[in-house]
PDB file of N, CA and C in Angstrom:
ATOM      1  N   UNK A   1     123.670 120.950 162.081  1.00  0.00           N
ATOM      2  CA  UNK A   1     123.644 119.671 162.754  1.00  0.00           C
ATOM      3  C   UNK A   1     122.259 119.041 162.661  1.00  0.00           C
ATOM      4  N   UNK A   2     121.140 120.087 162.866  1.00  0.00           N
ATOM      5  CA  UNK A   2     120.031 119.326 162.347  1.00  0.00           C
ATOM      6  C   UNK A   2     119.718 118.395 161.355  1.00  0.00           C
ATOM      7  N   UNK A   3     120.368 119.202 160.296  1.00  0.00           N
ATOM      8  CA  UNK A   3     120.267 117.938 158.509  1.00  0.00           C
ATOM      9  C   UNK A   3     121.267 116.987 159.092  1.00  0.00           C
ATOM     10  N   UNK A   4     121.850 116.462 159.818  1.00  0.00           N
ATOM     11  CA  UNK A   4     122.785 115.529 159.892  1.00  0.00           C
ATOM     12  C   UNK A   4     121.528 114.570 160.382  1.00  0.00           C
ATOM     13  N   UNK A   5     120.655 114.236 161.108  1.00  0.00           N
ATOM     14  CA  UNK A   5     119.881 113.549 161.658  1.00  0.00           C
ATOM     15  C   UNK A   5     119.398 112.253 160.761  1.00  0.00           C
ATOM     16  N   UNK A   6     119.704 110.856 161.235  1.00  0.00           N
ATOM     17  CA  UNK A   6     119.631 109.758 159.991  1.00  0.00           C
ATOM     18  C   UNK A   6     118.000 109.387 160.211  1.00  0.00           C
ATOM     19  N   UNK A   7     117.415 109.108 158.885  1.00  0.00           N
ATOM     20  CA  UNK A   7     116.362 108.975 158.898  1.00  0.00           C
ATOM     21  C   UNK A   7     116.296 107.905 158.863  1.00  0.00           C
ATOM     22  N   UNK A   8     114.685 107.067 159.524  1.00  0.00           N
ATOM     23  CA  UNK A   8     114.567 105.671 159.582  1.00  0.00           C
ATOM     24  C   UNK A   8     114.564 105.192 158.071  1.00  0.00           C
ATOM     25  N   UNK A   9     114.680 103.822 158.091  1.00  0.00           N
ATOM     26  CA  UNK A   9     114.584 103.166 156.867  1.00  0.00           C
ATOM     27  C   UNK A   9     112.971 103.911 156.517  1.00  0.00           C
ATOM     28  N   UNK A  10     112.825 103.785 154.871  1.00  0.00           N
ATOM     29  CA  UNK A  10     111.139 103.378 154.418  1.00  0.00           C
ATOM     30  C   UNK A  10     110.556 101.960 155.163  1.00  0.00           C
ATOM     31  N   UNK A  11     109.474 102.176 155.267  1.00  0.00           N
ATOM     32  CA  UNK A  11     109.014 100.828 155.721  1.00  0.00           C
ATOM     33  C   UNK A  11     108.345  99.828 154.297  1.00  0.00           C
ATOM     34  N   UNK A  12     108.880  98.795 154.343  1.00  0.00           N
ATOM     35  CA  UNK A  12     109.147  97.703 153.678  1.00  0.00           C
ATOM     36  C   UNK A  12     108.605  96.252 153.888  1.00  0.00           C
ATOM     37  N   UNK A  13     107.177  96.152 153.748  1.00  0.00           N
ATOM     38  CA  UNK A  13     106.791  94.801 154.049  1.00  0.00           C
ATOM     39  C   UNK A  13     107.535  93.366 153.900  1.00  0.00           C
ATOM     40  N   UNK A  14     107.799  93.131 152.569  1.00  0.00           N
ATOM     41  CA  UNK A  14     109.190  92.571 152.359  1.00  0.00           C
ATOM     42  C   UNK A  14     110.457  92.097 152.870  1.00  0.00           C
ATOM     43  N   UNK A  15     110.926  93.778 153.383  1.00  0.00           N
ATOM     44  CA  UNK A  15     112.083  93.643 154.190  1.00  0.00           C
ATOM     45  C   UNK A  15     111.962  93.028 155.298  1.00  0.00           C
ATOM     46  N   UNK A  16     111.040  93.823 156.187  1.00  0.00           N
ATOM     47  CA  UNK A  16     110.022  93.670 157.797  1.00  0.00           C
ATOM     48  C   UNK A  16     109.672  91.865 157.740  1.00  0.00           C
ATOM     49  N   UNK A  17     109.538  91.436 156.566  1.00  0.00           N
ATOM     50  CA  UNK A  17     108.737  90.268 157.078  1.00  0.00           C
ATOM     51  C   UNK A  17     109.804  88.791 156.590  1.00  0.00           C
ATOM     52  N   UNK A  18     111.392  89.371 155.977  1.00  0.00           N
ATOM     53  CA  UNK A  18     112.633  88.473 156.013  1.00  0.00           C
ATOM     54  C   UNK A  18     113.566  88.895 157.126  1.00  0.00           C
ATOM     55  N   UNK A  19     113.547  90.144 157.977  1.00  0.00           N
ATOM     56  CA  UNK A  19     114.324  90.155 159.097  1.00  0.00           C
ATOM     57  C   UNK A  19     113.538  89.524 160.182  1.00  0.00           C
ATOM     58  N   UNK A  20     112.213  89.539 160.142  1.00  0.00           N
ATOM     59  CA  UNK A  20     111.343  88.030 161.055  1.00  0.00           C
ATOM     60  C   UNK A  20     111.588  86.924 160.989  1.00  0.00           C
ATOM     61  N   UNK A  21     112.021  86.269 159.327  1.00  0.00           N
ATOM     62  CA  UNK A  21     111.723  85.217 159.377  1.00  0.00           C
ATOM     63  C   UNK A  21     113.826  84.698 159.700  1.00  0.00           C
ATOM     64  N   UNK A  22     114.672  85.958 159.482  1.00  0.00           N
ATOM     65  CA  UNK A  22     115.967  85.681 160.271  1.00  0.00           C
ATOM     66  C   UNK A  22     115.982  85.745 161.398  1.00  0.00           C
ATOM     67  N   UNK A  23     114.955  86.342 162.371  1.00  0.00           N
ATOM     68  CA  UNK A  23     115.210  86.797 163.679  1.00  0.00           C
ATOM     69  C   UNK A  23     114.865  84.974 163.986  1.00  0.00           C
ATOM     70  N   UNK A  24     113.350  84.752 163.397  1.00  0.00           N
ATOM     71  CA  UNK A  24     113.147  82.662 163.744  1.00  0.00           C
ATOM     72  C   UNK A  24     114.099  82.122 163.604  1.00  0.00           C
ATOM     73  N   UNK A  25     115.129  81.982 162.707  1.00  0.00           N
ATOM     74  CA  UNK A  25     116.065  81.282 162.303  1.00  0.00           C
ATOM     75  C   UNK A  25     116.931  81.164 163.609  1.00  0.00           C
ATOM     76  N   UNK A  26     117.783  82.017 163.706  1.00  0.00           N
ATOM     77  CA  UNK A  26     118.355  82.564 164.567  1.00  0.00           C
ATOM     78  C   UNK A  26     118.164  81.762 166.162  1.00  0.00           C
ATOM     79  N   UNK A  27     116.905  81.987 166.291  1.00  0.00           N
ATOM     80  CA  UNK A  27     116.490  81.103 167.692  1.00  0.00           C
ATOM     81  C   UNK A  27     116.288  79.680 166.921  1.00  0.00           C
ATOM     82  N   UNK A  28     115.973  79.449 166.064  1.00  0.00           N
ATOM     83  CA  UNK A  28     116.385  78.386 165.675  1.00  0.00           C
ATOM     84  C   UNK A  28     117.594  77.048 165.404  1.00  0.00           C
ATOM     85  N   UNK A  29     118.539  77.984 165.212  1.00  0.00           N
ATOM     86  CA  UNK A  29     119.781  77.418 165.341  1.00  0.00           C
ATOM     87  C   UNK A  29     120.365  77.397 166.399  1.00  0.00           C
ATOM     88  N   UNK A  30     120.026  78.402 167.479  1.00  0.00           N
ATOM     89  CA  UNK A  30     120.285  78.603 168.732  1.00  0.00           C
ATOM     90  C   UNK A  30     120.006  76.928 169.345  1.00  0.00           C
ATOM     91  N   UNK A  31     118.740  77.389 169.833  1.00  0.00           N
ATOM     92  CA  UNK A  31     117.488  75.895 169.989  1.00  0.00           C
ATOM     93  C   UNK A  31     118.556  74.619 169.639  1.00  0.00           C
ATOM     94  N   UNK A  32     118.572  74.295 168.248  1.00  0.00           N
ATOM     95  CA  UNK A  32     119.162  73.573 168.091  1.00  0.00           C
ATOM     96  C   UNK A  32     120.711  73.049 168.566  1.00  0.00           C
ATOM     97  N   UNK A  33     121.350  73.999 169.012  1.00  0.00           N
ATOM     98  CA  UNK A  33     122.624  73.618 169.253  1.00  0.00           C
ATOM     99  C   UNK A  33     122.599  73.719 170.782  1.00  0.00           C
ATOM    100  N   UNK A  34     121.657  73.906 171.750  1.00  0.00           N
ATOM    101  CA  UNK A  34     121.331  73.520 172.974  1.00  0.00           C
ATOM    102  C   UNK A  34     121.134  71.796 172.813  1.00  0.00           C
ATOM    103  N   UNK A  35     119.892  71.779 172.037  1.00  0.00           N
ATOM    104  CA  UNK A  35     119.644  70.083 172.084  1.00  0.00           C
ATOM    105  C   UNK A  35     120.689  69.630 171.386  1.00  0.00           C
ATOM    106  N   UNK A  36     121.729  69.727 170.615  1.00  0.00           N
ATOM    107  CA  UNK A  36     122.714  69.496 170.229  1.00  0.00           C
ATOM    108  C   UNK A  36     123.838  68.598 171.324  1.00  0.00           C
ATOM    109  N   UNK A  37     124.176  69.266 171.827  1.00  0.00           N
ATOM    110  CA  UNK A  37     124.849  69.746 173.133  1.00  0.00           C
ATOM    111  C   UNK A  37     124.352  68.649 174.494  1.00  0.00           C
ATOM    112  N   UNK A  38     123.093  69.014 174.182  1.00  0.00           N
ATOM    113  CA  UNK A  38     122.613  67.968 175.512  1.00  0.00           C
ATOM    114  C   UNK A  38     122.499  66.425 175.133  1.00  0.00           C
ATOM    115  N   UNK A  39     122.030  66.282 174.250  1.00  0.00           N
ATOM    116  CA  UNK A  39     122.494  65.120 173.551  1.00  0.00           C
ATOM    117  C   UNK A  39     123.719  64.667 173.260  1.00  0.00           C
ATOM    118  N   UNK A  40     124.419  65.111 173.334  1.00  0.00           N
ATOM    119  CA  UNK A  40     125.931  64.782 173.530  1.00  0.00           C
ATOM    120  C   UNK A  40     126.272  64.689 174.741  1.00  0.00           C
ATOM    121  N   UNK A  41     125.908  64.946 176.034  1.00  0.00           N
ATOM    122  CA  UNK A  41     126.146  64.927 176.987  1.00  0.00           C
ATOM    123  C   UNK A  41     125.192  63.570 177.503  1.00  0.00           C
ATOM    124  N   UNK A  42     123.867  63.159 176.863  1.00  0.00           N
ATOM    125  CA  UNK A  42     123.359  61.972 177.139  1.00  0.00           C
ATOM    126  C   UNK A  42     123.932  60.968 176.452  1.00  0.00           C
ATOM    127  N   UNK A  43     124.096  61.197 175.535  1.00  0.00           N
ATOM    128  CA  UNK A  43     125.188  59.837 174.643  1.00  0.00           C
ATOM    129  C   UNK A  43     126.191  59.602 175.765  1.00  0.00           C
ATOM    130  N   UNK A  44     127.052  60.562 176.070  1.00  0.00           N
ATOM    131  CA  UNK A  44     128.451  60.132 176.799  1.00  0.00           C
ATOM    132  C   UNK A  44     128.048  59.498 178.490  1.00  0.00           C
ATOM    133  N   UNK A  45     126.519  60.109 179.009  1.00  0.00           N
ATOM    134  CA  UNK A  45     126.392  59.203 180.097  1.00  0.00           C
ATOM    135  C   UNK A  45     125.922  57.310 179.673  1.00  0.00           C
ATOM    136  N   UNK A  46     125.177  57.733 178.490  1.00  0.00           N
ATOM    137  CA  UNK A  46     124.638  56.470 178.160  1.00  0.00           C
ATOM    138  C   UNK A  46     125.786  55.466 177.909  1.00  0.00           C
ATOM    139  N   UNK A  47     127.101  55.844 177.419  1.00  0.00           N
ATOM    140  CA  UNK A  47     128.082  55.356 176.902  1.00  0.00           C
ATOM    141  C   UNK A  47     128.770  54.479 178.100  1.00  0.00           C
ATOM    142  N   UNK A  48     128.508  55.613 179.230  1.00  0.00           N
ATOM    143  CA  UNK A  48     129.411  55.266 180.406  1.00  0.00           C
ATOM    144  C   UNK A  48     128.273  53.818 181.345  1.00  0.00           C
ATOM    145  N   UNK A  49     127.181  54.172 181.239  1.00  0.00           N
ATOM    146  CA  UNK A  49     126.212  53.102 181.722  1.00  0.00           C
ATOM    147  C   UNK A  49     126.514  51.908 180.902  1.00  0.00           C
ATOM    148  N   UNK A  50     126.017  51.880 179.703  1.00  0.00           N
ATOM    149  CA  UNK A  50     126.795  50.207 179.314  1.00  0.00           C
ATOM    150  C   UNK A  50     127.931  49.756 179.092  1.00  0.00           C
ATOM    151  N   UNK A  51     128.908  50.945 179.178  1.00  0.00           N
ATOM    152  CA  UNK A  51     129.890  49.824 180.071  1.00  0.00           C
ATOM    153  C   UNK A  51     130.371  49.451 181.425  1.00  0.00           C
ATOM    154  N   UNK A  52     129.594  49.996 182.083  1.00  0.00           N
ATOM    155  CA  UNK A  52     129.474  50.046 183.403  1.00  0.00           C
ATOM    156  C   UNK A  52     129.085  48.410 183.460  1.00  0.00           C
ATOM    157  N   UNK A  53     127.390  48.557 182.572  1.00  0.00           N
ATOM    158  CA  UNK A  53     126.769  47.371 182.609  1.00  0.00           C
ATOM    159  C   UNK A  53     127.527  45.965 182.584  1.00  0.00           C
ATOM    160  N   UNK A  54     128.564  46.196 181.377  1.00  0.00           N
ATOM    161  CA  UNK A  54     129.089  45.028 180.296  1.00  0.00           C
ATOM    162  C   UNK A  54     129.985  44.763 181.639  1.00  0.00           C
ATOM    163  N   UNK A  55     130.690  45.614 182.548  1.00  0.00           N
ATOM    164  CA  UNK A  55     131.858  45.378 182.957  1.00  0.00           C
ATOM    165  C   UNK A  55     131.172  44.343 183.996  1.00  0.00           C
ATOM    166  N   UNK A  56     129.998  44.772 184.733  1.00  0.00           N
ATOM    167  CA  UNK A  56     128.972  44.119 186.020  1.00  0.00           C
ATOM    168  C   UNK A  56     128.561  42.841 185.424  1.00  0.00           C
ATOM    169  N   UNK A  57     128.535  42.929 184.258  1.00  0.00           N
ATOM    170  CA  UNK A  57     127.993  41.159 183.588  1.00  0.00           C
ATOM    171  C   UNK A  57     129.489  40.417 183.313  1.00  0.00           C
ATOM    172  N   UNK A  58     130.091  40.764 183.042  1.00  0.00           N
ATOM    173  CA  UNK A  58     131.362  40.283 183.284  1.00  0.00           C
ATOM    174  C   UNK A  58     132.303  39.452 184.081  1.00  0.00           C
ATOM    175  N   UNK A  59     131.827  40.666 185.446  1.00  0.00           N
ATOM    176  CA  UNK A  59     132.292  40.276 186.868  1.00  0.00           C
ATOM    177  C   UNK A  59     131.246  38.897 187.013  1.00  0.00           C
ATOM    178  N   UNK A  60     130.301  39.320 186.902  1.00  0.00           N
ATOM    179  CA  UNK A  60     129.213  38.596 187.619  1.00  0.00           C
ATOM    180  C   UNK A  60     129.284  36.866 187.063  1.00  0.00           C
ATOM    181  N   UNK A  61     129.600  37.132 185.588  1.00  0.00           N
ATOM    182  CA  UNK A  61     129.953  35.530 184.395  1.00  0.00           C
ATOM    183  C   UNK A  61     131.673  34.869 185.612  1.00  0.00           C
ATOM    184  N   UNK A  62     132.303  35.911 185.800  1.00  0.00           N
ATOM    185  CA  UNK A  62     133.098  35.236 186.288  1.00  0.00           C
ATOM    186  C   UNK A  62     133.328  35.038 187.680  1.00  0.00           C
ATOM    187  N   UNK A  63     132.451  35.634 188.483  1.00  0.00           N
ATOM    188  CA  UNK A  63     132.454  34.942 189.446  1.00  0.00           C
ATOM    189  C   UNK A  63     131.434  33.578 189.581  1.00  0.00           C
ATOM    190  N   UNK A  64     130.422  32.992 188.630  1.00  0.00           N
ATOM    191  CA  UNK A  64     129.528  32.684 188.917  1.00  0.00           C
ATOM    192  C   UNK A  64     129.438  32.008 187.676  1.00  0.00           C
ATOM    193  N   UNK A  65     130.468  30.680 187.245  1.00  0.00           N
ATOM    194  CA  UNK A  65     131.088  29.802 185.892  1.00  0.00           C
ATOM    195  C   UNK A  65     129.927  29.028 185.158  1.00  0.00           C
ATOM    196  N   UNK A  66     129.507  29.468 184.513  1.00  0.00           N
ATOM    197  CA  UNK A  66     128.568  28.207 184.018  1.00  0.00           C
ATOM    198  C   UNK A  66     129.005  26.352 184.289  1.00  0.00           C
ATOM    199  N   UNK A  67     128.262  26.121 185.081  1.00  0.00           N
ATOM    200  CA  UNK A  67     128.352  24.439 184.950  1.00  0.00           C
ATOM    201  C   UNK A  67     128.531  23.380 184.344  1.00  0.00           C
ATOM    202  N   UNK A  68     127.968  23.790 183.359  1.00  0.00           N
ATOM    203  CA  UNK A  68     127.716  23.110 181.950  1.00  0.00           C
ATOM    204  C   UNK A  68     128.815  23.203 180.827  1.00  0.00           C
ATOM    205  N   UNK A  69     129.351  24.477 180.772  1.00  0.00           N
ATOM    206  CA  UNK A  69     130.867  24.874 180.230  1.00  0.00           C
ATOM    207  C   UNK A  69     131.802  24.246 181.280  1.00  0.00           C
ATOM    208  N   UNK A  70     131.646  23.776 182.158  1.00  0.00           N
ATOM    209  CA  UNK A  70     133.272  23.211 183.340  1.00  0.00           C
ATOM    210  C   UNK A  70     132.949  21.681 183.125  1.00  0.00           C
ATOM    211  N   UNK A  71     131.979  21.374 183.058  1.00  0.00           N
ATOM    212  CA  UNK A  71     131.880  19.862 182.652  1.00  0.00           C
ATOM    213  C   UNK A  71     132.437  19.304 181.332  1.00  0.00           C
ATOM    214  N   UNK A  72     131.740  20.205 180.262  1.00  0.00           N
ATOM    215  CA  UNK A  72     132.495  20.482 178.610  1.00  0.00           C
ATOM    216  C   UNK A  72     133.848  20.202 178.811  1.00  0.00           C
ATOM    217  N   UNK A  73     134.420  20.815 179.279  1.00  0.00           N
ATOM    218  CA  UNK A  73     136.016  21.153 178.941  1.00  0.00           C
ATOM    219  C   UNK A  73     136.195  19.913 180.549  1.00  0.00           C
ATOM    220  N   UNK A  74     135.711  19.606 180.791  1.00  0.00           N
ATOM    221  CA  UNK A  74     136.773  17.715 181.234  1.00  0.00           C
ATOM    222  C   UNK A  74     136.283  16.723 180.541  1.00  0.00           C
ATOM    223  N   UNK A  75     135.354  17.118 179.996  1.00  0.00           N
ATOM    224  CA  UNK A  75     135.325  15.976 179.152  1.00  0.00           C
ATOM    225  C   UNK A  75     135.971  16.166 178.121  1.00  0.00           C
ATOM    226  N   UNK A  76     136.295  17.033 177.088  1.00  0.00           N
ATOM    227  CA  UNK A  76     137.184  17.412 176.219  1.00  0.00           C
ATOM    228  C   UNK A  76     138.878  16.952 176.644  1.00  0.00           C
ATOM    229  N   UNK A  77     139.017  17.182 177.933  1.00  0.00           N
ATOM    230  CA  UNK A  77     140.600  17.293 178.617  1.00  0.00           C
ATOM    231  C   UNK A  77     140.421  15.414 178.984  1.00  0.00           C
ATOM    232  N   UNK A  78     139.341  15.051 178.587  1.00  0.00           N
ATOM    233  CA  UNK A  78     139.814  13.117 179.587  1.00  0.00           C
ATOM    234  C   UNK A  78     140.140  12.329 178.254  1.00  0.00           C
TER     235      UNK A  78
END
């Protein structure tokens, strides 16, 4: 059972210094698909604010008629 015992890899500068630069990656893509994510979640509030906005300018055009457009249209209608 002794000879059964697995020996470490050789050490491998090479190797050692592309499983680093996968281990960066890795948190890298991670990283990225957080800000991914949250940005998608600010788009969809931002989305919901202007039309929130559009709907409040809306209300606001129609409660509150331009003057100048109601005069237009009787004189158009006389």
């Amino acid at each position: 059972m002794a000879g059964d015992m697995i020996e470490p890899p050789e050490p491998n500068p090479e190797r050692d210094a592309l499983t680093e630069i996968i281990a960066c990656c890795e948190k890298r893509v991670r990283r990225a698909g957080e800000k991914f994510r949250a940005a998608g979640a600010e788009q969809f509030e931002a989305i919901g604010a202007l039309k929130t906005a559009k709907q409040r300018l809306a209300d606001w055009q129609a409660a509150n008629p331009d003057p100048q457009g109601s005069l237009l249209e009787r004189i158009a209608h006389v």
